[in-house]
Structure formats: structure tokens, C-alpha cells
C-alpha atoms as a PDB file:
ATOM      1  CA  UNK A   1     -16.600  27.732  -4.469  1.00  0.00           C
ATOM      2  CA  UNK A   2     -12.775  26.833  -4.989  1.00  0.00           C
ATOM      3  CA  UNK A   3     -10.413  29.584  -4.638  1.00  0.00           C
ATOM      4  CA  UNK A   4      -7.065  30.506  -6.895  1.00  0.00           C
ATOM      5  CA  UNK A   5      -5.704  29.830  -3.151  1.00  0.00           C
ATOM      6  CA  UNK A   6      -7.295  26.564  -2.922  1.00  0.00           C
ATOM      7  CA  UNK A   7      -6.377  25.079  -6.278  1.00  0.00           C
ATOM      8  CA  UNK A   8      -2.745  26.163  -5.629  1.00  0.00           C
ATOM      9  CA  UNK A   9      -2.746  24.582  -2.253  1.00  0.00           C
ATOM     10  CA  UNK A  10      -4.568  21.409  -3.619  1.00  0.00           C
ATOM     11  CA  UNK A  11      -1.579  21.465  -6.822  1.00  0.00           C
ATOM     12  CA  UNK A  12       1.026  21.816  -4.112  1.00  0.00           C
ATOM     13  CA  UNK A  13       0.146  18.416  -2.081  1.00  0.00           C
ATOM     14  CA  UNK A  14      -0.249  16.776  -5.056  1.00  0.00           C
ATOM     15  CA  UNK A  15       3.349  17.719  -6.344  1.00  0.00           C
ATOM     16  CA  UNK A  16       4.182  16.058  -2.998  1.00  0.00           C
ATOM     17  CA  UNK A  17       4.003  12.724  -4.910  1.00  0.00           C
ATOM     18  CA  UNK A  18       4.534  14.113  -8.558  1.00  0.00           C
ATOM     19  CA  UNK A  19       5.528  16.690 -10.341  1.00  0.00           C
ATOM     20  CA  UNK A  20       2.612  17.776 -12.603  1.00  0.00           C
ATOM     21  CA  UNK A  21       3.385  19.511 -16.042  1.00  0.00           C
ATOM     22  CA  UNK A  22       0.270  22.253 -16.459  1.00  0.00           C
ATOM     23  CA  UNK A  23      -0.968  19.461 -19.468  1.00  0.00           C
ATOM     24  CA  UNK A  24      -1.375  16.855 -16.465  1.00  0.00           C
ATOM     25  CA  UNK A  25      -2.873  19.483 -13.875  1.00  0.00           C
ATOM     26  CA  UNK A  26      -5.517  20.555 -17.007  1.00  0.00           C
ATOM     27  CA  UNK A  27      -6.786  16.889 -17.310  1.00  0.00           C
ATOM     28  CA  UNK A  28      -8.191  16.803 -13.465  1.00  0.00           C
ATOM     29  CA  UNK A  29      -8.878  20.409 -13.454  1.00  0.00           C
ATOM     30  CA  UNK A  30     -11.732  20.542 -15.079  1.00  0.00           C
ATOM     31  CA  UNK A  31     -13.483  17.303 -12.297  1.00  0.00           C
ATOM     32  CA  UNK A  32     -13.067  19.899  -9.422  1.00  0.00           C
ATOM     33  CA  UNK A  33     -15.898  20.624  -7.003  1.00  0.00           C
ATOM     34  CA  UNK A  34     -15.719  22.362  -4.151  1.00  0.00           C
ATOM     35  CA  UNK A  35     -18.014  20.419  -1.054  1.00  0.00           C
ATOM     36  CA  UNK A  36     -18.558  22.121   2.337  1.00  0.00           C
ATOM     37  CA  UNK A  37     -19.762  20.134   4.958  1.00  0.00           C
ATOM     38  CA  UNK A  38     -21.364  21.565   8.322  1.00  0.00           C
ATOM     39  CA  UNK A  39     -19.779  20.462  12.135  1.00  0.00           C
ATOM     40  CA  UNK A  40     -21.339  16.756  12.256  1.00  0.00           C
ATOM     41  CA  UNK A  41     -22.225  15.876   8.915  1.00  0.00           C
ATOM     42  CA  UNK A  42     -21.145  12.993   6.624  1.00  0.00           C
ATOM     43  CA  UNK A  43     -19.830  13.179   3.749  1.00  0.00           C
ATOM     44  CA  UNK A  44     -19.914   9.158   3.401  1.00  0.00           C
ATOM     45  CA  UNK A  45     -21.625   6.649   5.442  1.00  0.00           C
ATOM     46  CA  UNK A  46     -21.438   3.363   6.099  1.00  0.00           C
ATOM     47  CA  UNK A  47     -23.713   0.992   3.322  1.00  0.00           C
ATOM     48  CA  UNK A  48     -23.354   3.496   0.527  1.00  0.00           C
ATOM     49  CA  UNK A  49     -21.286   3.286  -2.240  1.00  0.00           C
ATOM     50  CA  UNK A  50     -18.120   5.828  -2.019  1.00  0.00           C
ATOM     51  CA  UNK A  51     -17.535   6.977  -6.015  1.00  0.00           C
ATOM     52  CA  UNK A  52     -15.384  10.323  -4.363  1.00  0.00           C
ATOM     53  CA  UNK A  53     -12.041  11.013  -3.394  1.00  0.00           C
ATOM     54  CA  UNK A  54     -11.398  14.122  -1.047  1.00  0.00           C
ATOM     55  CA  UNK A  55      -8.924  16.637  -0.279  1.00  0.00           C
ATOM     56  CA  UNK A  56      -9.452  18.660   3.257  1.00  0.00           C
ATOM     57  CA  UNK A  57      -8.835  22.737   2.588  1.00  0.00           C
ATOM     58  CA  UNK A  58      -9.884  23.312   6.254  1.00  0.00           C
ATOM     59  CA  UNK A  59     -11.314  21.413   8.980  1.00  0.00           C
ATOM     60  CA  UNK A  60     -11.188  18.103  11.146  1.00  0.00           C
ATOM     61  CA  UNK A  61     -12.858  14.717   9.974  1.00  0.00           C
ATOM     62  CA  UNK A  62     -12.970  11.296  11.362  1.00  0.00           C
ATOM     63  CA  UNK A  63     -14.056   7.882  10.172  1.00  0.00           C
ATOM     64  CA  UNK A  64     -15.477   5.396  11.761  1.00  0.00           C
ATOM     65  CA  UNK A  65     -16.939   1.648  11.975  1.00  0.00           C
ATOM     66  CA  UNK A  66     -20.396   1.062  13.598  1.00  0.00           C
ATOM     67  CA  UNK A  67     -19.856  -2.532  15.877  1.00  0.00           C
ATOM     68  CA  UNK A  68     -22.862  -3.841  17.356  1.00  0.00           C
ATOM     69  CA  UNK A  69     -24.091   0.004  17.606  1.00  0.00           C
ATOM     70  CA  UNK A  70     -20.941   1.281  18.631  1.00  0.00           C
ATOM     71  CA  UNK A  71     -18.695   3.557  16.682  1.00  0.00           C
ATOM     72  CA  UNK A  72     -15.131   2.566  16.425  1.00  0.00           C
ATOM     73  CA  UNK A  73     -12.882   5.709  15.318  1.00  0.00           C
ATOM     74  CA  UNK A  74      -9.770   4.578  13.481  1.00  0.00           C
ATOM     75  CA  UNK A  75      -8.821   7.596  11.825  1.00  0.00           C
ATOM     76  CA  UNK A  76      -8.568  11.116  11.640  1.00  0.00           C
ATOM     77  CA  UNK A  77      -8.207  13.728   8.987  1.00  0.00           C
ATOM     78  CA  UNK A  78      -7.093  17.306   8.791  1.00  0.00           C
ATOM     79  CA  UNK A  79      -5.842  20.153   6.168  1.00  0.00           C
ATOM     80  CA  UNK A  80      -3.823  18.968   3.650  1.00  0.00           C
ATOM     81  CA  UNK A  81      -5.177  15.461   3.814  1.00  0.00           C
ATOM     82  CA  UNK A  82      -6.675  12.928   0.803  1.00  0.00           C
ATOM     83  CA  UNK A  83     -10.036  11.065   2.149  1.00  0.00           C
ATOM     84  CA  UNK A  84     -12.242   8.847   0.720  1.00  0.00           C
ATOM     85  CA  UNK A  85     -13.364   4.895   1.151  1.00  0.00           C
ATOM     86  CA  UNK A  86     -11.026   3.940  -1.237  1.00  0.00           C
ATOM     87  CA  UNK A  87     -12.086   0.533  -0.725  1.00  0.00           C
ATOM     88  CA  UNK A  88     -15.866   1.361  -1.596  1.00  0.00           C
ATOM     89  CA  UNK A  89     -14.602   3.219  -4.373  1.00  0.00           C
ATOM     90  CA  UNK A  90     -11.942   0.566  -6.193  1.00  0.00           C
ATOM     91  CA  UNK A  91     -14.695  -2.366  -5.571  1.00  0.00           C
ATOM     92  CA  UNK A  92     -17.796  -0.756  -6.091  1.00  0.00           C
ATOM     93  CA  UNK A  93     -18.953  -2.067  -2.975  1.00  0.00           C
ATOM     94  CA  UNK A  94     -20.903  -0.193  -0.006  1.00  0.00           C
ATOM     95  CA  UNK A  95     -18.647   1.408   1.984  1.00  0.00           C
ATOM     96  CA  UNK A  96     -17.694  -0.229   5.367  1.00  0.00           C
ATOM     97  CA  UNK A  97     -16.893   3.174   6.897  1.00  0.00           C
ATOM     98  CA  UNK A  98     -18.654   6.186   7.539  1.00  0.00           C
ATOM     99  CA  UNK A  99     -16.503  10.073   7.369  1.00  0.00           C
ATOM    100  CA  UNK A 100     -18.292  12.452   9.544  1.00  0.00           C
ATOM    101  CA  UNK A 101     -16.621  16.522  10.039  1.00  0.00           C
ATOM    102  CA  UNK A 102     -15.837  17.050  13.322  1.00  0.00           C
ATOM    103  CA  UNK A 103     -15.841  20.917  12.457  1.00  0.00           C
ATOM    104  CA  UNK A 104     -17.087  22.383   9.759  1.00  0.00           C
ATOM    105  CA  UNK A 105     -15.628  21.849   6.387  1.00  0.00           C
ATOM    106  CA  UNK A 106     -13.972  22.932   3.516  1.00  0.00           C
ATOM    107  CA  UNK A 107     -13.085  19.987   0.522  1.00  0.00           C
ATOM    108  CA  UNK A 108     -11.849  19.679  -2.907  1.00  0.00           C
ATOM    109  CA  UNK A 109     -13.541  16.373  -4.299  1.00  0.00           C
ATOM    110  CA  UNK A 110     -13.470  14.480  -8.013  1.00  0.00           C
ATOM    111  CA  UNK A 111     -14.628  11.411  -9.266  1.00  0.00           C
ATOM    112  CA  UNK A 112     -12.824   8.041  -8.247  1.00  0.00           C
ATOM    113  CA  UNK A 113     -13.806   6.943 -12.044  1.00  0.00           C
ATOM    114  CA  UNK A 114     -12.233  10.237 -13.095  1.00  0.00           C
ATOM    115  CA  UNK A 115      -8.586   9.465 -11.538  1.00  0.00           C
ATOM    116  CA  UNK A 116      -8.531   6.063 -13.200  1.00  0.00           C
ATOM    117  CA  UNK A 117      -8.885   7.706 -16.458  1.00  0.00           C
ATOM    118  CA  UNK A 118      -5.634   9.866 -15.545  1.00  0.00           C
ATOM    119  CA  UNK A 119      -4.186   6.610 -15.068  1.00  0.00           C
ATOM    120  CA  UNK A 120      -4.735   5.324 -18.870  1.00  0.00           C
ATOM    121  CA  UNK A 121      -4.054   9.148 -20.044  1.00  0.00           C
ATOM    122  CA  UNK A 122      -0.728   9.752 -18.277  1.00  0.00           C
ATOM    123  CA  UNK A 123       1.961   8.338 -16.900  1.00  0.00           C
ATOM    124  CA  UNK A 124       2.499  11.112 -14.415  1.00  0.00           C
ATOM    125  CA  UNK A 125      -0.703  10.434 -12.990  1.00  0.00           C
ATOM    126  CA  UNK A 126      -0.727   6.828 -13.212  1.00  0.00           C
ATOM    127  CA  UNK A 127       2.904   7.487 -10.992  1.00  0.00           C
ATOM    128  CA  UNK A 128       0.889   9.357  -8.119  1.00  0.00           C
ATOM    129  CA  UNK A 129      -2.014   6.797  -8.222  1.00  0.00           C
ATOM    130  CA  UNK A 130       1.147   4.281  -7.327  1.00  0.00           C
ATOM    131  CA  UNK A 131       2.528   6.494  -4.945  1.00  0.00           C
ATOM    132  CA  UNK A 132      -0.494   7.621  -2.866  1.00  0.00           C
ATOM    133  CA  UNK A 133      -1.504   3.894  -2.637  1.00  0.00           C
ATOM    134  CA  UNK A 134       1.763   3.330  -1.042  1.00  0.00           C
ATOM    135  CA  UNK A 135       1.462   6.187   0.820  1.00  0.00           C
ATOM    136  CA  UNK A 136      -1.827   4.841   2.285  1.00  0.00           C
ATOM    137  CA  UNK A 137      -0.445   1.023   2.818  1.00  0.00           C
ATOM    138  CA  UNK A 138       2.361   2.977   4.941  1.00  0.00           C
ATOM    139  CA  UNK A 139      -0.646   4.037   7.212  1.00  0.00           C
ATOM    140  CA  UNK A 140      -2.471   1.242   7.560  1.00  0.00           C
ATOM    141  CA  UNK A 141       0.124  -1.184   8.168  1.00  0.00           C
ATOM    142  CA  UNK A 142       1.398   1.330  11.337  1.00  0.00           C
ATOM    143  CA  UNK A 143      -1.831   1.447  12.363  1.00  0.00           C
ATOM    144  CA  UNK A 144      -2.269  -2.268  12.678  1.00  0.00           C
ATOM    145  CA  UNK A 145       1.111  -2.767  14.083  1.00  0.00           C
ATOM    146  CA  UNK A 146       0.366  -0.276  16.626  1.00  0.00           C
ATOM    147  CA  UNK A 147      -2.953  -1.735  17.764  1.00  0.00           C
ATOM    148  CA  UNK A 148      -2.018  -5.412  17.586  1.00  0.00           C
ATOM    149  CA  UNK A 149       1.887  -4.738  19.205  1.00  0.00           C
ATOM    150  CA  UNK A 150       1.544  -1.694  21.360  1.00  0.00           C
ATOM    151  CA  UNK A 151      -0.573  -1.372  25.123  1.00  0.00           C
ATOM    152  CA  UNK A 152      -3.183   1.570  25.152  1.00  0.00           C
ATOM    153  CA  UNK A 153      -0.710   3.444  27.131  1.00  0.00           C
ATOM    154  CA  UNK A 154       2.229   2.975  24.744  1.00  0.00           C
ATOM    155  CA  UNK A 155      -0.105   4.306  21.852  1.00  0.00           C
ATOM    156  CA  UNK A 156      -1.181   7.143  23.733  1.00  0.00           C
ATOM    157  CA  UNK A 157       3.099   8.214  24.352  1.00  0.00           C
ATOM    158  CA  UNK A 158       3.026   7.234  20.416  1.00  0.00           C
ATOM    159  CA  UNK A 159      -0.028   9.964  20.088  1.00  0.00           C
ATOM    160  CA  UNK A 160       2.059  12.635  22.342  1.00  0.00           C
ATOM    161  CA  UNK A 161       5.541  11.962  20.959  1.00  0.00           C
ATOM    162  CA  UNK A 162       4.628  11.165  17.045  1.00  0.00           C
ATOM    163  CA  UNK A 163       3.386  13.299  14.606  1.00  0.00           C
ATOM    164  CA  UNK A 164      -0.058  12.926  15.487  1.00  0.00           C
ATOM    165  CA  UNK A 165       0.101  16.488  17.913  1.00  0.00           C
ATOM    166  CA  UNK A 166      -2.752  17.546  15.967  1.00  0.00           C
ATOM    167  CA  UNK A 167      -5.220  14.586  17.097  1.00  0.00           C
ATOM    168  CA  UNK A 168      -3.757  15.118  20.551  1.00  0.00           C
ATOM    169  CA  UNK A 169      -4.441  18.961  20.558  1.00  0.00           C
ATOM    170  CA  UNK A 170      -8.005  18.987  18.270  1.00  0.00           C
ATOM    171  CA  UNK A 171     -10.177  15.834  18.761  1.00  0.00           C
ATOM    172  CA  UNK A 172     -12.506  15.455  21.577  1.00  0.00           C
ATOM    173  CA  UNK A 173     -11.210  12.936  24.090  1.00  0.00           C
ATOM    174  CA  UNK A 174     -13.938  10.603  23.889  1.00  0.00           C
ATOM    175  CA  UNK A 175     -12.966  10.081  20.052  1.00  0.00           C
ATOM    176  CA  UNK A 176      -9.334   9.524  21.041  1.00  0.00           C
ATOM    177  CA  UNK A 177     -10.293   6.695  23.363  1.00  0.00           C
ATOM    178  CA  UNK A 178     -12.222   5.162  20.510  1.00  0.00           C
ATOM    179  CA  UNK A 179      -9.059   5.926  18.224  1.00  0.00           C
ATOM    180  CA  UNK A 180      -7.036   3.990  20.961  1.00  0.00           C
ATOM    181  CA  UNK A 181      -9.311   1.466  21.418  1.00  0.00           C
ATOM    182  CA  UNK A 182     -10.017   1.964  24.940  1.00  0.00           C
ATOM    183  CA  UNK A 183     -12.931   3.786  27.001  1.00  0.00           C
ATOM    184  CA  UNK A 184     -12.877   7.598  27.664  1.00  0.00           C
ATOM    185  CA  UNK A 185     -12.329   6.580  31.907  1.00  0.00           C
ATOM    186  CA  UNK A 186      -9.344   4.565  30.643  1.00  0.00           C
ATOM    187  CA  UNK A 187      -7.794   7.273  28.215  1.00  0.00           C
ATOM    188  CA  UNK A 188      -8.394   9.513  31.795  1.00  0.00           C
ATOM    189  CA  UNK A 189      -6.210   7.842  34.020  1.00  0.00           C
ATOM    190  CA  UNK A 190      -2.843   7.062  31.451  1.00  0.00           C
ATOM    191  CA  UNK A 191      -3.369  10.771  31.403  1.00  0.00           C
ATOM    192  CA  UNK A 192      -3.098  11.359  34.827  1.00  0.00           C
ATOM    193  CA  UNK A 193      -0.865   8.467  35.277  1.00  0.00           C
ATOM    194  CA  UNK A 194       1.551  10.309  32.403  1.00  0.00           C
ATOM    195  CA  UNK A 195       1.019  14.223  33.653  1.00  0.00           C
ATOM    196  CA  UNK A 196       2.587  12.488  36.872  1.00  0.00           C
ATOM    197  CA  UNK A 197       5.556  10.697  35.275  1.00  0.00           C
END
């Protein structure tokens, strides 16, 4: 069930991108559902179609790619965080990623379909549609340049020295190594190697 709390915090992060008159904040309002999701369950998966977006009340998420059997973690999520395949959902296509909790829980979700009506409704929303997708190209483009310019050790001082502390201090190493694109014995000595520098 979503809270009073919950909607305000939710209303909050969105006025992070736009300012939304209570008209605006009515037409999404009523698309609200409240999704809880238990420690190591997905809430998409890789070869279905996405049709969600999702907004993190509480909890730690992570997606992944499956290569040749092997999961490759390339994100993370936390509170206060939008989630979704947005690439399953703006195509129609089967997602290439699957979102798994890492703890239990808590979301806010509405319709993909549903936030592209906002867009033809009003301009305010059609504004945060703009500025969350810019928002998200701002991530992804560090994110490549980091893995195709950076050493595993330099992303791992990025990971301590960034504003990542909350991947450093709640993921399970062996997800971090994926994250950094090395192996969990690797991510264990550039820690040693950097508690001793």
C-alpha cells in the first residue's frame, strides 16, 4: 500500500526535474501502485517485455546481463531512484536486462504507456520526460567512459572517492567485481593493495 509519506517522497524527486502544479501531479496520481518485492526477486527479467517504470521507496536493486550464463552487473539502484528497462519499454521489445532486489523492497510503479500520455497532456510533464532522459544519458555515457578509459583499479578509487559510497558500503563484493568488470579474487587484492597505500 502507498503511504501519504510515500507519495510525498515520490512528488519530491520528481520536483527534482519539474515543478509539478497539483493539476499535473493529479494526472499520474491516479496510475500509482505500490509493488513490494522479496530479497532476490525480479521485478523484470531478461526476454520479457518491460511496460513499467519504477521508483525505489526502500531497498537495494541491481540489473544485470546474462553472457554465456554469466551475469554481468552494470548497475545498481537504491532509495530515491527511477528503474525500469527503458529500452524494453520505448521499443516494445524484450528486455535485454533483468532487475533483481538485493533486499527486500519497497516501489512506486506506473505504466510506461501512461507517462507518454503526460507527454501529449502537459508540457510540464513532457519537460521531465526530457529531463530524466538526459538525466539517464548522463549515466550511461560515465559509465561507458569509465569502463572503456579507466583500469579496474582506477574505477574501484572512482567507487571509494565518487558518489557511489552507497554501492561501496551495501552491495555484496562479488556483485561489485561484476559491476567493475573484474573477478571477486581481483576486486580482493586492489583492496588490499589500496588499504596499504
Amino acid at each position: 500500500m502507498i503511504t501519504p509519506d510515500d507519495l510525498t517522497q515520490f512528488r519530491n524527486a520528481i520536483s527534482r526535474f519539474v515543478l509539478l502544479t497539483d493539476a499535473d501531479w493529479n494526472l499520474l496520481l491516479p496510475a500509482l501502485q505500490y509493488r513490494s518485492l522479496a530479497k532476490n526477486e525480479c521485478w523484470i527479467k531478461e526476454g520479457r517485455t518491460a511496460t513499467e517504470i519504477g521508483w525505489v521507496l526502500e531497498g537495494n536493486m541491481r540489473h544485470y546481463y546474462t553472457v554465456n550464463g554469466e551475469e554481468k552487473t552494470t548497475y545498481f539502484y537504491f532509495e530515491n531512484h527511477f528503474t525500469g528497462s527503458y529500452f524494453s519499454c520505448i521499443t516494445g521489445k524484450p528486455s535485454p536486462l533483468t532487475f533483481e532486489a538485493l533486499t527486500d523492497c519497497r516501489m512506486i510503479v506506473f505504466a510506461y504507456r501512461k507517462l507518454c500520455d503526460l507527454y501529449d497532456a502537459s508540457k510540464t510533464w513532457e519537460r521531465f520526460g526530457r529531463l530524466l532522459a538526459e538525466y539517464l544519458a548522463m549515466g550511461l555515457e560515465e559509465r561507458m567512459v569509465s569502463l572503456l578509459t579507466l583500469s579496474p583499479e582506477e574505477r574501484y578509487q572512482q567507487l571509494l572517492q565518487g558518489n557511489k559510497q552507497k554501492i561501496m558500503e551495501r552491495i555484496p563484493q562479488q556483485y561489485i567485481a561484476s559491476y567493475l568488470g573484474i573477478t571477486p579474487v581481483s576486486l580482493s587484492r586492489i583492496r588490499n593493495r589500496s588499504a596499504k597505500s
